[in-house]
PDB file of N, CA and C in Angstrom:
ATOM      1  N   UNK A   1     104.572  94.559 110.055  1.00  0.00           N
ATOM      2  CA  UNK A   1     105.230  95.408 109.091  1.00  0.00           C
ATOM      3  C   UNK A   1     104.234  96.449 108.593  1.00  0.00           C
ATOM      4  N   UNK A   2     104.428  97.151 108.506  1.00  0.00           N
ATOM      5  CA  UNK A   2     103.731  98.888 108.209  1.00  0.00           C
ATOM      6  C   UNK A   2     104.177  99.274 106.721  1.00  0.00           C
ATOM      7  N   UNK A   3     103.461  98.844 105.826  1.00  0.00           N
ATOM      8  CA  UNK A   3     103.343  99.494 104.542  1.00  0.00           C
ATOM      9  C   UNK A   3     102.745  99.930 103.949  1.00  0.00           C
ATOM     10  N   UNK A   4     103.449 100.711 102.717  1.00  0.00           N
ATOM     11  CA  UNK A   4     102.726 101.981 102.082  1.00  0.00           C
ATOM     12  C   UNK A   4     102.580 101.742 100.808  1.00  0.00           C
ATOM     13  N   UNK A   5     101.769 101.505 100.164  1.00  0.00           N
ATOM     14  CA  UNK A   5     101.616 101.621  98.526  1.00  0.00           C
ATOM     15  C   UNK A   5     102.005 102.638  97.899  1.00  0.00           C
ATOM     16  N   UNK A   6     102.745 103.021  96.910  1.00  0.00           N
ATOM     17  CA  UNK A   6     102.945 103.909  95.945  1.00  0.00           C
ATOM     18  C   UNK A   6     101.446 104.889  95.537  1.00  0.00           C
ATOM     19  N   UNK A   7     101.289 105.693  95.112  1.00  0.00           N
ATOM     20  CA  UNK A   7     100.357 106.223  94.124  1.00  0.00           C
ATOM     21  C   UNK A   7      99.820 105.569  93.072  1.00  0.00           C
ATOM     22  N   UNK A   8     100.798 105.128  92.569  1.00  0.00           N
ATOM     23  CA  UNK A   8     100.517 104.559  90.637  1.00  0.00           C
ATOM     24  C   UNK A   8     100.128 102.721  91.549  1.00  0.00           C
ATOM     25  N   UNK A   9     100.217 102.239  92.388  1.00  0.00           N
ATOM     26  CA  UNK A   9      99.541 101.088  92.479  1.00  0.00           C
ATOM     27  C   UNK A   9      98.284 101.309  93.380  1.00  0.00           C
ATOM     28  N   UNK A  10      97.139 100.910  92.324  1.00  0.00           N
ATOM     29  CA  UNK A  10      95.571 100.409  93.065  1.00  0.00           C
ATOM     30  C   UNK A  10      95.601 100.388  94.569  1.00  0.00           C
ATOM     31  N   UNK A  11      94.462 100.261  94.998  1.00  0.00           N
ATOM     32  CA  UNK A  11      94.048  99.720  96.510  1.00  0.00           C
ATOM     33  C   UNK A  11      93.672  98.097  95.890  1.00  0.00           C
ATOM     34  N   UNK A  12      93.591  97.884  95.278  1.00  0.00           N
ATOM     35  CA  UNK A  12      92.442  96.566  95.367  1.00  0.00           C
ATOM     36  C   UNK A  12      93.996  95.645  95.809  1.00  0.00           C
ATOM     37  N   UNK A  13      94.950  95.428  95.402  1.00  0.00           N
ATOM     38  CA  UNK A  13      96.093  94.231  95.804  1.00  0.00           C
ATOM     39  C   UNK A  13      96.302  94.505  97.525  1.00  0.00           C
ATOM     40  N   UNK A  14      95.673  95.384  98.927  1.00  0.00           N
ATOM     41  CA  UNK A  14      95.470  95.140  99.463  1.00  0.00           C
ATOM     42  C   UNK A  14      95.368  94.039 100.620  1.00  0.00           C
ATOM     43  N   UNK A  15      94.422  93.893  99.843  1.00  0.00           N
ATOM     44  CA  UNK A  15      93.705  92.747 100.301  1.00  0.00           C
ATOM     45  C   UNK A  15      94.702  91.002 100.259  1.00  0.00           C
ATOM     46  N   UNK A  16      95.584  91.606  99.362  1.00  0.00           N
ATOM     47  CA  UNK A  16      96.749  90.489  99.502  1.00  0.00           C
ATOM     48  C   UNK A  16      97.338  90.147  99.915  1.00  0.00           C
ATOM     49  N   UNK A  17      97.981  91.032 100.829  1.00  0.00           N
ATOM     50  CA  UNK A  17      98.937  90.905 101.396  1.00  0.00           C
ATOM     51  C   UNK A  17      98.701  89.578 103.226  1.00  0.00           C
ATOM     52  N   UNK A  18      99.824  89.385 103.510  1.00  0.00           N
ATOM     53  CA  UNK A  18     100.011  88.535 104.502  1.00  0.00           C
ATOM     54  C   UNK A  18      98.514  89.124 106.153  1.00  0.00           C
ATOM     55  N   UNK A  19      98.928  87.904 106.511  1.00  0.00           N
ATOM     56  CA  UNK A  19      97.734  88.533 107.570  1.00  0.00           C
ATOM     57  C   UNK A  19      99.257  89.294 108.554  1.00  0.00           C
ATOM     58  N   UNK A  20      99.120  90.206 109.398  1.00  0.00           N
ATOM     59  CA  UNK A  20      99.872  91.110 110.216  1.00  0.00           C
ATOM     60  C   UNK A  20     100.682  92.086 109.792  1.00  0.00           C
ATOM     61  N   UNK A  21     100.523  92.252 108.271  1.00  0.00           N
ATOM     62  CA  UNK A  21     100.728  93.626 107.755  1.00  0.00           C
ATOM     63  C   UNK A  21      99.638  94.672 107.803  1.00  0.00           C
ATOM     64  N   UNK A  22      99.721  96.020 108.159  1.00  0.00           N
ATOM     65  CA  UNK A  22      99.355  97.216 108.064  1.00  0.00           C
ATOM     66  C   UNK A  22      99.528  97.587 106.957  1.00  0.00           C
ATOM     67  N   UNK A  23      98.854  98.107 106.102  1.00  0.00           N
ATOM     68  CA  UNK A  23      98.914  98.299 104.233  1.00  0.00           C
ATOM     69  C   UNK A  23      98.063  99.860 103.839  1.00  0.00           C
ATOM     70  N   UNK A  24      98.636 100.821 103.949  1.00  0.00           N
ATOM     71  CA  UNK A  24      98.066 102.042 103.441  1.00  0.00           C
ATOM     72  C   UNK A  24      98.277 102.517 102.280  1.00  0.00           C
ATOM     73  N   UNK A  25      97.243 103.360 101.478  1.00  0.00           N
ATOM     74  CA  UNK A  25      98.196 103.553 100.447  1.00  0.00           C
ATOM     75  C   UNK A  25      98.171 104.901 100.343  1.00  0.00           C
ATOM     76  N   UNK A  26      98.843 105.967  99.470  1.00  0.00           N
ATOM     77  CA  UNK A  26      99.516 107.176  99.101  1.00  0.00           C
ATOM     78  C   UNK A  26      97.986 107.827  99.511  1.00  0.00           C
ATOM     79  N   UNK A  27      96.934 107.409  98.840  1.00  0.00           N
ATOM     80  CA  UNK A  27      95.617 108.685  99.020  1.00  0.00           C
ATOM     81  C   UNK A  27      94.999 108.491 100.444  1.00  0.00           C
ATOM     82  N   UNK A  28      95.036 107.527 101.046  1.00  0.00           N
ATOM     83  CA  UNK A  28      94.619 106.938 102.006  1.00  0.00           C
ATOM     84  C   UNK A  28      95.439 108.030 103.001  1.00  0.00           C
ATOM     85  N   UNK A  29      96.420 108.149 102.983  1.00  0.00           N
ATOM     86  CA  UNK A  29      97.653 108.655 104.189  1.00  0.00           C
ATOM     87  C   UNK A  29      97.248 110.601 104.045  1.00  0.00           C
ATOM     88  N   UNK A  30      96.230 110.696 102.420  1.00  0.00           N
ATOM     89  CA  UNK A  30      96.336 111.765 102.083  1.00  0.00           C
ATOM     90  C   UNK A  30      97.468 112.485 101.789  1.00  0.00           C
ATOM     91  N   UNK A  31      98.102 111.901 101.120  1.00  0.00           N
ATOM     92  CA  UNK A  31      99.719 112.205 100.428  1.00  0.00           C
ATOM     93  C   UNK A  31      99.397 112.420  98.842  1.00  0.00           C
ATOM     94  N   UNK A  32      98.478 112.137  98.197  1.00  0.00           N
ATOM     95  CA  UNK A  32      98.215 112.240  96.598  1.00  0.00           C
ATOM     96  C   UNK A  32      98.967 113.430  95.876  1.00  0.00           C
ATOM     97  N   UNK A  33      99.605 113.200  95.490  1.00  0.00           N
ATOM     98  CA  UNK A  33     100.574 114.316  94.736  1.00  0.00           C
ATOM     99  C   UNK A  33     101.838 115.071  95.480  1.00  0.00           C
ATOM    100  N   UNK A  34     102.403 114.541  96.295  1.00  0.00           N
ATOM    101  CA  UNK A  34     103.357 114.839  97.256  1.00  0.00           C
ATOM    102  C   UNK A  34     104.578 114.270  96.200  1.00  0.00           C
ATOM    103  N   UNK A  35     105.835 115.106  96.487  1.00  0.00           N
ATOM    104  CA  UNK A  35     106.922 115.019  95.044  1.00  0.00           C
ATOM    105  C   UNK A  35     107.415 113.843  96.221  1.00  0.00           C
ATOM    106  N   UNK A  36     107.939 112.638  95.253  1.00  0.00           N
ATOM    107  CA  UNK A  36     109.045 111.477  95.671  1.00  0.00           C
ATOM    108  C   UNK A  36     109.409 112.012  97.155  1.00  0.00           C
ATOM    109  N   UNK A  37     110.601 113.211  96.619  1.00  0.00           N
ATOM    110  CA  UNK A  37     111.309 112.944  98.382  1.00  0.00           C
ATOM    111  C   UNK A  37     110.743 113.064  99.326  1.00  0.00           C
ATOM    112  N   UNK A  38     109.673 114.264  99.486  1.00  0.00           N
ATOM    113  CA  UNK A  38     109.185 114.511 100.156  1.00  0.00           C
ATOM    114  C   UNK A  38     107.796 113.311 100.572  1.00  0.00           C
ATOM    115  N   UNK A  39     107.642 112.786 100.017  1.00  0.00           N
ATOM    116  CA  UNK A  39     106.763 111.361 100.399  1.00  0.00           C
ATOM    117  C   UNK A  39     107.506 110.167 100.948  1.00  0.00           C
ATOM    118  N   UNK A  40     108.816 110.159 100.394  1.00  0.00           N
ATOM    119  CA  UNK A  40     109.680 109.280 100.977  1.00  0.00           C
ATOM    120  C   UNK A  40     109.956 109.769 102.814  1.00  0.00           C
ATOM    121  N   UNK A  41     110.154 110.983 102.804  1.00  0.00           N
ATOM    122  CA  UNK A  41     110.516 111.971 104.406  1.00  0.00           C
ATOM    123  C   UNK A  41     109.692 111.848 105.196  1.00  0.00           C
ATOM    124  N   UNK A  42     108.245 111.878 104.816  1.00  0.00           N
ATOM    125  CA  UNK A  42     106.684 111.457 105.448  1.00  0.00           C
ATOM    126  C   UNK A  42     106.541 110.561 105.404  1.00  0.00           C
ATOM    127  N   UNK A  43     106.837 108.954 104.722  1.00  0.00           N
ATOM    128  CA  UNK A  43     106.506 107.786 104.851  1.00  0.00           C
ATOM    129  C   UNK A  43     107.782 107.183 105.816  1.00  0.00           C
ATOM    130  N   UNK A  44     108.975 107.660 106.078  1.00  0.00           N
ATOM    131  CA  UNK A  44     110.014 106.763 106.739  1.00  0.00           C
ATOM    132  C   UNK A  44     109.504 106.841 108.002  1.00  0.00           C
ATOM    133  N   UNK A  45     108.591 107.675 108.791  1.00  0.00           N
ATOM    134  CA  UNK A  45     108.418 108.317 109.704  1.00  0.00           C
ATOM    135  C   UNK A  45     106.996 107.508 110.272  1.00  0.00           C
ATOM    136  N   UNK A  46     106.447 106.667 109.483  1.00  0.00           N
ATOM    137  CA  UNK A  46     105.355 105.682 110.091  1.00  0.00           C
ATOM    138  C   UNK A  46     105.118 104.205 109.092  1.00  0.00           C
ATOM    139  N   UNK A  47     106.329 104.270 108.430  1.00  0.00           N
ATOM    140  CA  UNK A  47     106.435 103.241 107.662  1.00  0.00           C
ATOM    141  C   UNK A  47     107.882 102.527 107.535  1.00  0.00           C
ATOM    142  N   UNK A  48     107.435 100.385 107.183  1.00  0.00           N
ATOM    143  CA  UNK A  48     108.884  99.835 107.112  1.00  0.00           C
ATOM    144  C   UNK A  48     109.083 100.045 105.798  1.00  0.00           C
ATOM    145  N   UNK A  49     107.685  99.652 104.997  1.00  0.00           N
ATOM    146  CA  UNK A  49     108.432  99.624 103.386  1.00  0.00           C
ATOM    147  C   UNK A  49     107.533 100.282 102.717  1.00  0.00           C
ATOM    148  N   UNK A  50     107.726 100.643 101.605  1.00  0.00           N
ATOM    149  CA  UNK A  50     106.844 101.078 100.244  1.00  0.00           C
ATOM    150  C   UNK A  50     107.071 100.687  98.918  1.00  0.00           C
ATOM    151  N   UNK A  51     106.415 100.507  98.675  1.00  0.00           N
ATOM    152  CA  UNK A  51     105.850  99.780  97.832  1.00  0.00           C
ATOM    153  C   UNK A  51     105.516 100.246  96.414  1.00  0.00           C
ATOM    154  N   UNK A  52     106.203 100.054  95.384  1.00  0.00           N
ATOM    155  CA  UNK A  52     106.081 101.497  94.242  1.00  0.00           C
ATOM    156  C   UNK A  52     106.522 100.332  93.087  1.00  0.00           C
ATOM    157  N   UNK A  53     105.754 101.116  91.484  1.00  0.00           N
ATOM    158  CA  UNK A  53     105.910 100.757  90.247  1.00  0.00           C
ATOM    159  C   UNK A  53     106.904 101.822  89.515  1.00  0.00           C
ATOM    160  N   UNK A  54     107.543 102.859  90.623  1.00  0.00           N
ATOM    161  CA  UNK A  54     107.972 103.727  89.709  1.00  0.00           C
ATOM    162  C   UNK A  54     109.646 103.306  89.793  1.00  0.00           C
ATOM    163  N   UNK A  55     109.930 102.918  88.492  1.00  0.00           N
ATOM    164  CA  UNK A  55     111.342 102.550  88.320  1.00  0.00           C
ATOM    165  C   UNK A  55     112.414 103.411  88.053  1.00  0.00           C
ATOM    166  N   UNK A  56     112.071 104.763  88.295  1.00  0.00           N
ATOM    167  CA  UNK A  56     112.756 106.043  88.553  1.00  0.00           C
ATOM    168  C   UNK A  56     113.173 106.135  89.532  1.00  0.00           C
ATOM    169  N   UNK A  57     112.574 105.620  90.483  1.00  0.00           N
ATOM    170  CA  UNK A  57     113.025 106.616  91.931  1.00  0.00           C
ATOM    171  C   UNK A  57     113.978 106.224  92.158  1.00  0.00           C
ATOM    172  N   UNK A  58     115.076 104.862  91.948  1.00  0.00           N
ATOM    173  CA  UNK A  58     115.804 104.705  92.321  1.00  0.00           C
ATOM    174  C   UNK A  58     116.875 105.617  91.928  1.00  0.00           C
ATOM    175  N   UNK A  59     117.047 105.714  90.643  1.00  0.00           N
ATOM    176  CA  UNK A  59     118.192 106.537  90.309  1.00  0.00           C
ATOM    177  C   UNK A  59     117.682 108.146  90.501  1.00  0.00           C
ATOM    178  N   UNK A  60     116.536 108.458  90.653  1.00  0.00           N
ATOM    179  CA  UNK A  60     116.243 110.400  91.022  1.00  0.00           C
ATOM    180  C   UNK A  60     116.380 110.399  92.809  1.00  0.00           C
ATOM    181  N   UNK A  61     116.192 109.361  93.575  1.00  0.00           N
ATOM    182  CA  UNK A  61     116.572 109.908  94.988  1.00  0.00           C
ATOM    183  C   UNK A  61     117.426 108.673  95.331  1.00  0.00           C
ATOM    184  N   UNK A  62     117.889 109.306  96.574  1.00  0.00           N
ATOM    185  CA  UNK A  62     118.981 108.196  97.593  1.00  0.00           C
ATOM    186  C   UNK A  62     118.449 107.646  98.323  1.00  0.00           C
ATOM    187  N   UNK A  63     118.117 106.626  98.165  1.00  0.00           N
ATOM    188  CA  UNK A  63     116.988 105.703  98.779  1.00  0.00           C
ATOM    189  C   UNK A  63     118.008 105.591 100.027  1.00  0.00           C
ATOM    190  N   UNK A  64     118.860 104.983 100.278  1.00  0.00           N
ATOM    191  CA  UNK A  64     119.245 104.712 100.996  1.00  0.00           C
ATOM    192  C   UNK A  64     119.497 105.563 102.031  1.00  0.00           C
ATOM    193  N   UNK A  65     119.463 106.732 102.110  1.00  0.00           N
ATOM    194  CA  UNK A  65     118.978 107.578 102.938  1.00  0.00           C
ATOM    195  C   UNK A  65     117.850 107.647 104.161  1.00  0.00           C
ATOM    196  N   UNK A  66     116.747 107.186 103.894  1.00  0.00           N
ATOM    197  CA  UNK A  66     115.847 107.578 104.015  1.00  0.00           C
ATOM    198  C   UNK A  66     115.443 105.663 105.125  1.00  0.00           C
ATOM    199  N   UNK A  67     114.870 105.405 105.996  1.00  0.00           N
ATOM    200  CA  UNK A  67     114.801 104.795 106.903  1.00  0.00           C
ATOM    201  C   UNK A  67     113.664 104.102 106.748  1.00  0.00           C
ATOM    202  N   UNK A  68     113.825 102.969 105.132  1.00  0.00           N
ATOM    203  CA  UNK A  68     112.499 102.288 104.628  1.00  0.00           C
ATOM    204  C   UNK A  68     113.520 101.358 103.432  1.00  0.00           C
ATOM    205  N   UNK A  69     112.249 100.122 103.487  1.00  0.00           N
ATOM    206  CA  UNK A  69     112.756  99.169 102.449  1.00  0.00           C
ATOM    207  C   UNK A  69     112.128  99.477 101.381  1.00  0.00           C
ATOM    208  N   UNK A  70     112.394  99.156 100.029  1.00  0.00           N
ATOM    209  CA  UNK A  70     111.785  99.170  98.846  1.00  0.00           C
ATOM    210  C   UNK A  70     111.630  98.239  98.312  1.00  0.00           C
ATOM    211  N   UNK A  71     110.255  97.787  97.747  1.00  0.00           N
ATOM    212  CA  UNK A  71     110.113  96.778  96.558  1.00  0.00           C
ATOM    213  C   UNK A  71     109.594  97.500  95.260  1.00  0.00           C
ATOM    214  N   UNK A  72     110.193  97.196  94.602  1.00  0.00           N
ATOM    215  CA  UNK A  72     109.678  97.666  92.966  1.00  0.00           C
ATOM    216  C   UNK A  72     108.709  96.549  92.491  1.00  0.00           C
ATOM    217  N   UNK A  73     107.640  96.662  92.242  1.00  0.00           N
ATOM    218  CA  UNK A  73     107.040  95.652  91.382  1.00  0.00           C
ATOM    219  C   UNK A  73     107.051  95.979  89.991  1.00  0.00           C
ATOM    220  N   UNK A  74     107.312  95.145  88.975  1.00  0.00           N
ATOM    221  CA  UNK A  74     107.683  95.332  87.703  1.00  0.00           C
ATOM    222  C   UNK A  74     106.571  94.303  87.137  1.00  0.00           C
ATOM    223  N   UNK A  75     105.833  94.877  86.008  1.00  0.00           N
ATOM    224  CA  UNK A  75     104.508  94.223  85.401  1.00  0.00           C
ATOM    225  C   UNK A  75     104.137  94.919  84.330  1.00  0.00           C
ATOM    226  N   UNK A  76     103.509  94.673  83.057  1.00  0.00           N
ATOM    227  CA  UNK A  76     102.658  95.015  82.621  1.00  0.00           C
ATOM    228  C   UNK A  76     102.256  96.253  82.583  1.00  0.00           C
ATOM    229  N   UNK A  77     101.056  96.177  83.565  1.00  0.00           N
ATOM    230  CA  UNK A  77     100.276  97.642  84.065  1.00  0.00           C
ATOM    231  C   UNK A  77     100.281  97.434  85.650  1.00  0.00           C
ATOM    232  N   UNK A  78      99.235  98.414  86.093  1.00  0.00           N
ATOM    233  CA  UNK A  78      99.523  98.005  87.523  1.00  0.00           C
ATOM    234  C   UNK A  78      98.033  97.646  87.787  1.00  0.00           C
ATOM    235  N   UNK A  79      96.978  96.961  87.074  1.00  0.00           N
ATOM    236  CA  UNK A  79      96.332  96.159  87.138  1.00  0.00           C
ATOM    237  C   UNK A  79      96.431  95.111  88.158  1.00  0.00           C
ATOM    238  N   UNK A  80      95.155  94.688  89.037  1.00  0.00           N
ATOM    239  CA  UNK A  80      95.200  93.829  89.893  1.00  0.00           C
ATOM    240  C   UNK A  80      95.277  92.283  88.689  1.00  0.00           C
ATOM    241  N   UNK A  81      94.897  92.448  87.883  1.00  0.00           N
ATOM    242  CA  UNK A  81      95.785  90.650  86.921  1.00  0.00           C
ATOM    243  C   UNK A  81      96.738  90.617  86.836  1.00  0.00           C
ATOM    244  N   UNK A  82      97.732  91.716  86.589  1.00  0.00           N
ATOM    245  CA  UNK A  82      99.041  91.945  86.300  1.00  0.00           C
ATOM    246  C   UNK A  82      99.680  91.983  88.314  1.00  0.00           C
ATOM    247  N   UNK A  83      99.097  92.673  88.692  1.00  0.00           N
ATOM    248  CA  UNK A  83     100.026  92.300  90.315  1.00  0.00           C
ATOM    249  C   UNK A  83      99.645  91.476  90.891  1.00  0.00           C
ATOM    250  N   UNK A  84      98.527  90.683  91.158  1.00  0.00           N
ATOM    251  CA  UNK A  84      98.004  89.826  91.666  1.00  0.00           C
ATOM    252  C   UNK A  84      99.040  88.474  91.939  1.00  0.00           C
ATOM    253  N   UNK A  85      99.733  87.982  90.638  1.00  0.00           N
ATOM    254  CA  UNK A  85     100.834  87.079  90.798  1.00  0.00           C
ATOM    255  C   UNK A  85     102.309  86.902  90.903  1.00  0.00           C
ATOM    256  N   UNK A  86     101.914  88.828  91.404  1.00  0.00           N
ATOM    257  CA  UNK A  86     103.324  88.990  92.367  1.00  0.00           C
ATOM    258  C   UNK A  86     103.226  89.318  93.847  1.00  0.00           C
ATOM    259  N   UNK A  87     101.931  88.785  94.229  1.00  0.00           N
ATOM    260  CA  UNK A  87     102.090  88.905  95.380  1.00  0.00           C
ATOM    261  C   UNK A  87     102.574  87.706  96.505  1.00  0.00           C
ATOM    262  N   UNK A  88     102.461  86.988  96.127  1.00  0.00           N
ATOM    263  CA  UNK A  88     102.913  85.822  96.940  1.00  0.00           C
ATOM    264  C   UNK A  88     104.876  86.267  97.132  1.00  0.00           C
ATOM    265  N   UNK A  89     105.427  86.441  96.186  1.00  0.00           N
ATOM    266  CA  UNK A  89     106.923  87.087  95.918  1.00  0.00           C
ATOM    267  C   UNK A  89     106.832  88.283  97.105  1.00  0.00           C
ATOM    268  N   UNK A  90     105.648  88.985  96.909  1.00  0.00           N
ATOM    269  CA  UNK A  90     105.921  90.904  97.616  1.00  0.00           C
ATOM    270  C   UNK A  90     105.790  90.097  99.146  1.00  0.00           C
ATOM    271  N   UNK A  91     104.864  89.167  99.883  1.00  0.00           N
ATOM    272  CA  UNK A  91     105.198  88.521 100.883  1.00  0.00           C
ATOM    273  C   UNK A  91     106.100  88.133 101.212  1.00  0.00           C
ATOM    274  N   UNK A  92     106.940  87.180 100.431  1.00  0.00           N
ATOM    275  CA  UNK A  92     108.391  86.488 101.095  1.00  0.00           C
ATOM    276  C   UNK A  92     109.311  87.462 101.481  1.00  0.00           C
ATOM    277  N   UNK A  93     109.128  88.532 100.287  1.00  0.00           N
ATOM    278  CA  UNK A  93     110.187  89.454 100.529  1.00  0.00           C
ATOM    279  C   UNK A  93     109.809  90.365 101.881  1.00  0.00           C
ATOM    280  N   UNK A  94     108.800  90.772 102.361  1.00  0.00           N
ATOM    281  CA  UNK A  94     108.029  91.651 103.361  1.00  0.00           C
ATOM    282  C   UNK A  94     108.800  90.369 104.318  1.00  0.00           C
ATOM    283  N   UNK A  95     109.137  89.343 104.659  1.00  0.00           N
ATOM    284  CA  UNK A  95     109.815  89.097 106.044  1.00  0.00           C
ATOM    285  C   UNK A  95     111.577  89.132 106.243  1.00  0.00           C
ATOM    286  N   UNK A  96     112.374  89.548 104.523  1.00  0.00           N
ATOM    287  CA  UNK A  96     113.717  90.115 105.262  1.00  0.00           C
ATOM    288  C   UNK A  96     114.136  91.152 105.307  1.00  0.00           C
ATOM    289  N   UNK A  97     112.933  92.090 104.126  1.00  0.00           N
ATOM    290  CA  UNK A  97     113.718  93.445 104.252  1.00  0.00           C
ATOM    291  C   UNK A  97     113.843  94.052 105.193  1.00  0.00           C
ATOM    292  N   UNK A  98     114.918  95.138 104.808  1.00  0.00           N
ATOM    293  CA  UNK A  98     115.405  95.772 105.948  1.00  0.00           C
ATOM    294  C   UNK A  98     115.271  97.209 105.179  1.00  0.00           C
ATOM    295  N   UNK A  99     115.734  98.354 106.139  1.00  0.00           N
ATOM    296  CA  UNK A  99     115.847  99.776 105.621  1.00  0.00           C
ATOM    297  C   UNK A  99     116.765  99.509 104.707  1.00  0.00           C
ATOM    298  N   UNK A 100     116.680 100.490 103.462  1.00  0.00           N
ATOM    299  CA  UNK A 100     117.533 100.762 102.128  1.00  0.00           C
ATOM    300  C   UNK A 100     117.785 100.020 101.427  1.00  0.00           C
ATOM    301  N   UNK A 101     117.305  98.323 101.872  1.00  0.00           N
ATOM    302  CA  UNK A 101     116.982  97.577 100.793  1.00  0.00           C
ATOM    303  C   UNK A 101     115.981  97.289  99.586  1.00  0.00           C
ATOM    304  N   UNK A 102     116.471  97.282  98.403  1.00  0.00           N
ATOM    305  CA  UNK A 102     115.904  97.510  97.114  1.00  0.00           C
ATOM    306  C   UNK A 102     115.379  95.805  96.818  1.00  0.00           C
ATOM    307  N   UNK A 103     114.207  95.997  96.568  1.00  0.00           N
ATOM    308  CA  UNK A 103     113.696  94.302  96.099  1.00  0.00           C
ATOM    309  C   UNK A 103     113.210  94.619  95.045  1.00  0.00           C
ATOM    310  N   UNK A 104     113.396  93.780  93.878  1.00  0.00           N
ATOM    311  CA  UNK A 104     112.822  94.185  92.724  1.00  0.00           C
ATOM    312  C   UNK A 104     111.836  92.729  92.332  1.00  0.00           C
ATOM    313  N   UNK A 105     110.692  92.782  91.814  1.00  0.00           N
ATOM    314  CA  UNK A 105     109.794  91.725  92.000  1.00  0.00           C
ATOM    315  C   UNK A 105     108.913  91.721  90.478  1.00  0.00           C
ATOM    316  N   UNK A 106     109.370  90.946  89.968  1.00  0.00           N
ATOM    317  CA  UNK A 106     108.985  91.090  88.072  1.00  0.00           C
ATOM    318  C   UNK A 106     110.114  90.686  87.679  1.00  0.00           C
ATOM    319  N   UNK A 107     109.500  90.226  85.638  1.00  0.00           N
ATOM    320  CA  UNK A 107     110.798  89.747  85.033  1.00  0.00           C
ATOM    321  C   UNK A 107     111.786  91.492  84.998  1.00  0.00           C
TER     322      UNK A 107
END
């Protein structure tokens, strides 16, 4: 699975993820400041999912459009203490999503 971190989440949760995921994130791809859709248009295109704290995007674009799964992580901050014990959750979910599915992962 080929994923993309949001902007607003760290590099350091990385390192978390499952062994046979591919894990890039927004500065890494050199995307840093690229508006939503247009990061969404560039990420469907070498990515399954992305990976984002921003609880906007759902209702400002049509996700479902666009040829990628979503998980929202919902926390705190986006601190590796605060995501750290949602990652075991951002795994389970990384083996059913599918394109245009929305996972939301937090209370």
């Amino acid at each position: 699975m080929r994923v993309l971190l949001d902007e607003n989440i760290p590099r350091k949760p990385k390192g978390r993820f499952a062994a046979g995921h591919e894990v890039w994130t927004v500065p890494e791809r050199g995307w840093s400041g690229v508006r939503n859709g247009d990061l969404l248009q560039r990420a469907e295109t070498e990515f399954d999912v992305l990976v984002t704290m921003d609880r906007g995007m759902r209702h400002q674009q049509n996700l479902t459009r666009y040829d990628l799964g979503y998980i929202l992580l919902v926390a705190p901050t986006n601190q590796l203490a605060d995501l750290a014990p949602l990652m075991s959750q951002v795994n389970a979910a990384l083996h059913g999503i599918s394109p245009g599915d929305i996972v939301q992962i937090g209370p």
